[in-house]
PDB file of N, CA and C in Angstrom:
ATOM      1  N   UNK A   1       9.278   8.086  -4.762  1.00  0.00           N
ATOM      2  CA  UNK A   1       8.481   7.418  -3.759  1.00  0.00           C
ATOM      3  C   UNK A   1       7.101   7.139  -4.337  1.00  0.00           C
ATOM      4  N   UNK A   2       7.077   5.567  -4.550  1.00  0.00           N
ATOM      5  CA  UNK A   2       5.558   5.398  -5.137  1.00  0.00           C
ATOM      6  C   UNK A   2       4.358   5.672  -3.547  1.00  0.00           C
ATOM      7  N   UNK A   3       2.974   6.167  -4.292  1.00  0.00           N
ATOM      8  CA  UNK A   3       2.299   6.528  -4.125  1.00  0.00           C
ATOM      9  C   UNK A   3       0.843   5.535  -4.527  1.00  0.00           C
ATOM     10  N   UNK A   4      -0.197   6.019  -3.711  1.00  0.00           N
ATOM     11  CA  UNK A   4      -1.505   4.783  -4.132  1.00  0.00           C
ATOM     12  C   UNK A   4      -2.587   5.428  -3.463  1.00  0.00           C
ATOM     13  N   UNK A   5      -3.626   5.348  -3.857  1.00  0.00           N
ATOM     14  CA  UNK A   5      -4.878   5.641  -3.395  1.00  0.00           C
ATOM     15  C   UNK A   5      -5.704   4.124  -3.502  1.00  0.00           C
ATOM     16  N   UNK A   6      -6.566   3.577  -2.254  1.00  0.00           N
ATOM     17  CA  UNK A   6      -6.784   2.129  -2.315  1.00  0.00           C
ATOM     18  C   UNK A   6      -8.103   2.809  -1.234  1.00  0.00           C
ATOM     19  N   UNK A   7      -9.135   2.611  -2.176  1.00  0.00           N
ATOM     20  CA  UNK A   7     -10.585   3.252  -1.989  1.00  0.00           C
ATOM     21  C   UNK A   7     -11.415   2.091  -0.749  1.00  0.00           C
ATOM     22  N   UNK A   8     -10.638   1.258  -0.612  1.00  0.00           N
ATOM     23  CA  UNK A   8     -11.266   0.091  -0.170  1.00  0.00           C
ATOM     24  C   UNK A   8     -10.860  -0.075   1.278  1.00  0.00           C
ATOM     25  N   UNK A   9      -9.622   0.742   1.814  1.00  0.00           N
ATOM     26  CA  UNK A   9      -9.136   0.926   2.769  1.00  0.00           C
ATOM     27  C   UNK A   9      -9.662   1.793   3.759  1.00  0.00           C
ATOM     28  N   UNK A  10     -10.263   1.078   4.876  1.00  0.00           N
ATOM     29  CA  UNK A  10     -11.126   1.961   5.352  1.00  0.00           C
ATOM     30  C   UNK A  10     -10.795   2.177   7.385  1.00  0.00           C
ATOM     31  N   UNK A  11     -10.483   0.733   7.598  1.00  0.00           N
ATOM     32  CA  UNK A  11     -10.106   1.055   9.281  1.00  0.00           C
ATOM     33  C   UNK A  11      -8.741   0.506   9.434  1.00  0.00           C
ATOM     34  N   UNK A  12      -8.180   0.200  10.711  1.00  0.00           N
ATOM     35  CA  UNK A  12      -6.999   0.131  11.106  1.00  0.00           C
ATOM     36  C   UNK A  12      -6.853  -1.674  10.964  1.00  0.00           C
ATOM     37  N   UNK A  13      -7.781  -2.493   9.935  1.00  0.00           N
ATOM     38  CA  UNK A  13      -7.157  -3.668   9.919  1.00  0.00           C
ATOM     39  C   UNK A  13      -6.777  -3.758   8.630  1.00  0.00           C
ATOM     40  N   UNK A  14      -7.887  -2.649   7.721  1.00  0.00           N
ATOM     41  CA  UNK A  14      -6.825  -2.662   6.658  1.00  0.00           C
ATOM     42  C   UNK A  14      -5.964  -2.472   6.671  1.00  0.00           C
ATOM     43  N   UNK A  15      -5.348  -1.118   7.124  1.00  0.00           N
ATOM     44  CA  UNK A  15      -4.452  -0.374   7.420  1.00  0.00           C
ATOM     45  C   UNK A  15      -3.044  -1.462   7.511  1.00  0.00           C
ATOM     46  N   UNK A  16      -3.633  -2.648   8.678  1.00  0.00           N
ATOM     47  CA  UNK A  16      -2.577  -3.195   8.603  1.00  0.00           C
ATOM     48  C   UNK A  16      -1.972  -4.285   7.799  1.00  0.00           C
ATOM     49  N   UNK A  17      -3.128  -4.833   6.644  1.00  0.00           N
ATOM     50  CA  UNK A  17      -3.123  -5.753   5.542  1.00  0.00           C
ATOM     51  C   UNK A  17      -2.653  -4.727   4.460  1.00  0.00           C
ATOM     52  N   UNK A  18      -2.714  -3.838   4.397  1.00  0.00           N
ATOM     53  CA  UNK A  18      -1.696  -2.951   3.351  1.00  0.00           C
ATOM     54  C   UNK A  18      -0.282  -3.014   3.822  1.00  0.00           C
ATOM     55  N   UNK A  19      -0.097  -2.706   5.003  1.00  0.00           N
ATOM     56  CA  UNK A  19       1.226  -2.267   5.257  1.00  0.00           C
ATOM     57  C   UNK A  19       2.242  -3.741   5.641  1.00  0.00           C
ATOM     58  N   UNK A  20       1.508  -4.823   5.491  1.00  0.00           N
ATOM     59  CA  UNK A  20       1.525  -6.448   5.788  1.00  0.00           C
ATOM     60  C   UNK A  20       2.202  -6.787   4.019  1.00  0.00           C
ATOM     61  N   UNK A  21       1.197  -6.325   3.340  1.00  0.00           N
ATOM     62  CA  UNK A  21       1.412  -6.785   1.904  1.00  0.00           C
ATOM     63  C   UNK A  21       2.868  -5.962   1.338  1.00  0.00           C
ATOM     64  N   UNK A  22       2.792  -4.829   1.770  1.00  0.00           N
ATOM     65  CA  UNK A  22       4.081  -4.070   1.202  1.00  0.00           C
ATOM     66  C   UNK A  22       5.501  -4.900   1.754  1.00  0.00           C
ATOM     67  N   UNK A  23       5.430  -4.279   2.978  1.00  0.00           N
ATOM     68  CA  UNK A  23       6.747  -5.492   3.885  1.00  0.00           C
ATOM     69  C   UNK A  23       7.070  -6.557   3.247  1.00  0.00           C
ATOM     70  N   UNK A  24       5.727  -7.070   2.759  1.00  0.00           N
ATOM     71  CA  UNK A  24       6.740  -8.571   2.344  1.00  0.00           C
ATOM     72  C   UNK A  24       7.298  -8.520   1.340  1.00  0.00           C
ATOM     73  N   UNK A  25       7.344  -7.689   0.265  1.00  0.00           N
ATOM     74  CA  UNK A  25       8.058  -7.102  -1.182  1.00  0.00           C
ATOM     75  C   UNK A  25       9.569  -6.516  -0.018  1.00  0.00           C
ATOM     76  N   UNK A  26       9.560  -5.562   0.592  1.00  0.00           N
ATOM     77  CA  UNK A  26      10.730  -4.523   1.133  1.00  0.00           C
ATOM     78  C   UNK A  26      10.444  -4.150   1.938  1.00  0.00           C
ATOM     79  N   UNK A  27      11.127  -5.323   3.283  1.00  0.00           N
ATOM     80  CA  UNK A  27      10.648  -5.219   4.678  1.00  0.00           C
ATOM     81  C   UNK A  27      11.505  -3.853   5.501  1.00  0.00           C
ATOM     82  N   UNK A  28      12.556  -3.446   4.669  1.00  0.00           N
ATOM     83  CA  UNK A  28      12.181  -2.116   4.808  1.00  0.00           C
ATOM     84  C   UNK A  28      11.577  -1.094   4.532  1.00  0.00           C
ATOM     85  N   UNK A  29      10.796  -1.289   3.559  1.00  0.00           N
ATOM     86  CA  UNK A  29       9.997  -0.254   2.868  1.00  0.00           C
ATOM     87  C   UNK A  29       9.136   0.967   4.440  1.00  0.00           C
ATOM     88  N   UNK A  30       9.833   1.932   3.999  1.00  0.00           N
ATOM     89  CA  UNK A  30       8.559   3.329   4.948  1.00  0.00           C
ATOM     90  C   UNK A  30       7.560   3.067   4.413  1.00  0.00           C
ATOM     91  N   UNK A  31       6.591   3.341   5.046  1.00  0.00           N
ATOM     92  CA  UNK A  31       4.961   3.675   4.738  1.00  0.00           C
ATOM     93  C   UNK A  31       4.854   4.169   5.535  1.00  0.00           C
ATOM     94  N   UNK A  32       3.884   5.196   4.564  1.00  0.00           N
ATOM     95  CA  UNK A  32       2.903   6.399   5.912  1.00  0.00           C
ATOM     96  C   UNK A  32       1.447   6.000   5.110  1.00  0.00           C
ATOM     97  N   UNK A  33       0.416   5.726   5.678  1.00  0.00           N
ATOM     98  CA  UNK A  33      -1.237   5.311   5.402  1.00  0.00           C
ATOM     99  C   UNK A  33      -2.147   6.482   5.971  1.00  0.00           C
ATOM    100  N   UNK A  34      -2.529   7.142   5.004  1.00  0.00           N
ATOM    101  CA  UNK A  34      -3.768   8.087   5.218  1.00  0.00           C
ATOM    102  C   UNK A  34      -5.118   7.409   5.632  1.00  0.00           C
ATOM    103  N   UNK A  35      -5.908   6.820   6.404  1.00  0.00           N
ATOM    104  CA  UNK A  35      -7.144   6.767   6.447  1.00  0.00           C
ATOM    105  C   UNK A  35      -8.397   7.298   5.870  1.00  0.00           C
ATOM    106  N   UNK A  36      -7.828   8.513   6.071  1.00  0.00           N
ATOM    107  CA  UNK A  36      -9.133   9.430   5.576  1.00  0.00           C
ATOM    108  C   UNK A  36      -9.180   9.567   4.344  1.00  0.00           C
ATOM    109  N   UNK A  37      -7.891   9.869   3.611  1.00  0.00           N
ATOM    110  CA  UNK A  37      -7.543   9.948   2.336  1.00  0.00           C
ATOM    111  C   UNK A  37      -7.715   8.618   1.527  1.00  0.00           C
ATOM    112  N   UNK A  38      -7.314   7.594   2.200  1.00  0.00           N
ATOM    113  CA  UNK A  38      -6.934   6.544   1.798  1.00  0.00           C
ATOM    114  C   UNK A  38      -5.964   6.681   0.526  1.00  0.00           C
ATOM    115  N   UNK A  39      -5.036   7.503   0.939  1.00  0.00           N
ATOM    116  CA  UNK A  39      -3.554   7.732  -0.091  1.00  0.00           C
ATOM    117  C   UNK A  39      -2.221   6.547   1.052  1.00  0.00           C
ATOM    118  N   UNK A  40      -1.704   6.326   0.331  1.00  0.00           N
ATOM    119  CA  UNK A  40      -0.245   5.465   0.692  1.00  0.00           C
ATOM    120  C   UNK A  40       0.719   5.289  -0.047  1.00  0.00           C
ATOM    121  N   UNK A  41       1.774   6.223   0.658  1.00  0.00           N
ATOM    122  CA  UNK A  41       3.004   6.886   0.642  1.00  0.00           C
ATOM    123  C   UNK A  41       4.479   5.438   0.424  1.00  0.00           C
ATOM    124  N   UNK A  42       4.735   5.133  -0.151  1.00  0.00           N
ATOM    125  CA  UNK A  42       5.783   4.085   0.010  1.00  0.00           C
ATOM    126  C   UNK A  42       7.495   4.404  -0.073  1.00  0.00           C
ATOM    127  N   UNK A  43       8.132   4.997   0.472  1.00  0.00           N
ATOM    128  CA  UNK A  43       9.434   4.622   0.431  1.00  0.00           C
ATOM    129  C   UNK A  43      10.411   3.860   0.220  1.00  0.00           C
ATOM    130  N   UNK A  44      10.334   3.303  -1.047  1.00  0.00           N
ATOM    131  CA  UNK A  44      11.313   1.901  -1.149  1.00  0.00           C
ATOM    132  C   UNK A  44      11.661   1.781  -2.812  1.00  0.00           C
ATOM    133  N   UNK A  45      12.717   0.624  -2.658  1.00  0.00           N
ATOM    134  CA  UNK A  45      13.025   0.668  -4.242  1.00  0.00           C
ATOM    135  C   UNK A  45      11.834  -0.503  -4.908  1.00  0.00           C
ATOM    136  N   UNK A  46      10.902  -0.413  -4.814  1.00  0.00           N
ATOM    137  CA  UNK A  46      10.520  -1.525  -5.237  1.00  0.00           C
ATOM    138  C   UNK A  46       9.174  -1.268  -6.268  1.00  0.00           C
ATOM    139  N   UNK A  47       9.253  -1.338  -7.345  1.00  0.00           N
ATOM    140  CA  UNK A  47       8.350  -0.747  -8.269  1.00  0.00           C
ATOM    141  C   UNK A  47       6.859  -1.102  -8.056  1.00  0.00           C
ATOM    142  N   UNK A  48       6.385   0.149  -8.685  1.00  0.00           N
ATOM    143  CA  UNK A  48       4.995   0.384  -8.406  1.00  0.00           C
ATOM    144  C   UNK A  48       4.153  -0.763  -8.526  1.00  0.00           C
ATOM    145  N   UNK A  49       4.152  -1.329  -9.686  1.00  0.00           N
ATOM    146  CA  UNK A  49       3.396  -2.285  -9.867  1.00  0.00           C
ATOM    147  C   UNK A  49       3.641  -3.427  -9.745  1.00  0.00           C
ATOM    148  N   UNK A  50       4.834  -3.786  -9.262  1.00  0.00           N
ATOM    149  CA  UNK A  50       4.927  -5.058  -8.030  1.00  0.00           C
ATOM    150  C   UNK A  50       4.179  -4.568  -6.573  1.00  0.00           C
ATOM    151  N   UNK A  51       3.850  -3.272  -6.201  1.00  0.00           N
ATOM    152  CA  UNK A  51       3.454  -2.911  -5.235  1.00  0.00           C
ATOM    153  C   UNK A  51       1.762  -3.383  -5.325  1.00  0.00           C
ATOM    154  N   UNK A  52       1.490  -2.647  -6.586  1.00  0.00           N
ATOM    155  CA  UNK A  52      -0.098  -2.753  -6.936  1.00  0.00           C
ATOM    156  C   UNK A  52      -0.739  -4.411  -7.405  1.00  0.00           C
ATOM    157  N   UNK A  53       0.696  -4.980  -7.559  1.00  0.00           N
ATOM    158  CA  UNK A  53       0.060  -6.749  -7.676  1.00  0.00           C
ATOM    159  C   UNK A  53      -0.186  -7.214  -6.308  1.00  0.00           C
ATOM    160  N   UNK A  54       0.933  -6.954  -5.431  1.00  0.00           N
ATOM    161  CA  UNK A  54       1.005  -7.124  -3.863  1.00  0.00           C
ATOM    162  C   UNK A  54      -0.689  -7.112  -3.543  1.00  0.00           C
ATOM    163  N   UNK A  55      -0.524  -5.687  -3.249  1.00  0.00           N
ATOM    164  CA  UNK A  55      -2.094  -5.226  -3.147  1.00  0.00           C
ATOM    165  C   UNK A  55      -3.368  -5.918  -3.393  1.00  0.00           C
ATOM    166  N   UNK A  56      -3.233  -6.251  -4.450  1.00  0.00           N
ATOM    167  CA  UNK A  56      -4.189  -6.878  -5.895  1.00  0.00           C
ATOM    168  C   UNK A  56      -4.310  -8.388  -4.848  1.00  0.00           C
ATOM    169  N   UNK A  57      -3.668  -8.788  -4.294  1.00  0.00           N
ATOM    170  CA  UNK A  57      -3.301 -10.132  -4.084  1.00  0.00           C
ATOM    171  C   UNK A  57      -4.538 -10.585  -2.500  1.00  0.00           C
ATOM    172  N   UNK A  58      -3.933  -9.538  -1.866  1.00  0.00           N
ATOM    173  CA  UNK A  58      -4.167  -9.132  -0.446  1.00  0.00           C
ATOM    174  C   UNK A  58      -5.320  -8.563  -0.491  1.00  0.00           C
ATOM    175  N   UNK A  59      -6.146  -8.524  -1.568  1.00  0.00           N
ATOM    176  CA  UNK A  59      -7.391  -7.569  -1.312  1.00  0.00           C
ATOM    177  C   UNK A  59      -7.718  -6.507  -1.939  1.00  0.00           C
ATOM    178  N   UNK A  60      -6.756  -6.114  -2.246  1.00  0.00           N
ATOM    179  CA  UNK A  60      -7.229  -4.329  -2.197  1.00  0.00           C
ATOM    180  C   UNK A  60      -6.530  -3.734  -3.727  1.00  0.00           C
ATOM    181  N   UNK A  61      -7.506  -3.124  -4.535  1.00  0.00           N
ATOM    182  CA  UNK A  61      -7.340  -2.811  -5.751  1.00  0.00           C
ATOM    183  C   UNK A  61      -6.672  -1.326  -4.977  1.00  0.00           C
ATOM    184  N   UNK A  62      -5.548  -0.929  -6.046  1.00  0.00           N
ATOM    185  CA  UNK A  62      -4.668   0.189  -5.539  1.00  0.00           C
ATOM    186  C   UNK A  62      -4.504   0.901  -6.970  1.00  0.00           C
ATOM    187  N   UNK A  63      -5.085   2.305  -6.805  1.00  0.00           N
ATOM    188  CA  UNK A  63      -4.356   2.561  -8.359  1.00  0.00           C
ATOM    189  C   UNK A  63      -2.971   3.831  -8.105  1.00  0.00           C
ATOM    190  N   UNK A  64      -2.057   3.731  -8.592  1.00  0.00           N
ATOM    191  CA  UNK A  64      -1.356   4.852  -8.275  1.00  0.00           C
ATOM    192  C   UNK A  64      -1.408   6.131  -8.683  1.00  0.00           C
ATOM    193  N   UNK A  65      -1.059   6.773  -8.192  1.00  0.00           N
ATOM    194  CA  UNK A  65      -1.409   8.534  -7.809  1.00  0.00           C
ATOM    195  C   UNK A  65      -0.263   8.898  -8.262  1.00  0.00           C
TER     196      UNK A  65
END
């Protein structure tokens, strides 16, 4: 289960432009989004760094954990 810390993620609209950007790679993909942590948990087959381009795309520099 890839993993991410995305420092830039800070309220619940990021929250939902992360979890917006993942879906569209593996619209089943789980996610669980820490706020406080700003860690994000991904459940899916879909490799990390198609995850972290996603990201990259949408805003938000992600490095994985």
């Amino acid at each position: 289960m890839p993993s991410f810390n995305i420092p830039d993620m800070t309220c619940g609209h990021c929250k939902a432009s992360v979890e917006g950007a993942i879906l569209e790679l593996d619209s089943t993909a789980k996610i669980t989004i820490d706020l406080d942590t700003h860690n994000v948990d991904v459940d899916t087959q879909t490799a990390a760094d198609a995850i972290v381009a996603a990201l990259k795309t949408a805003g938000y520099e992600a490095t994985p954990t």
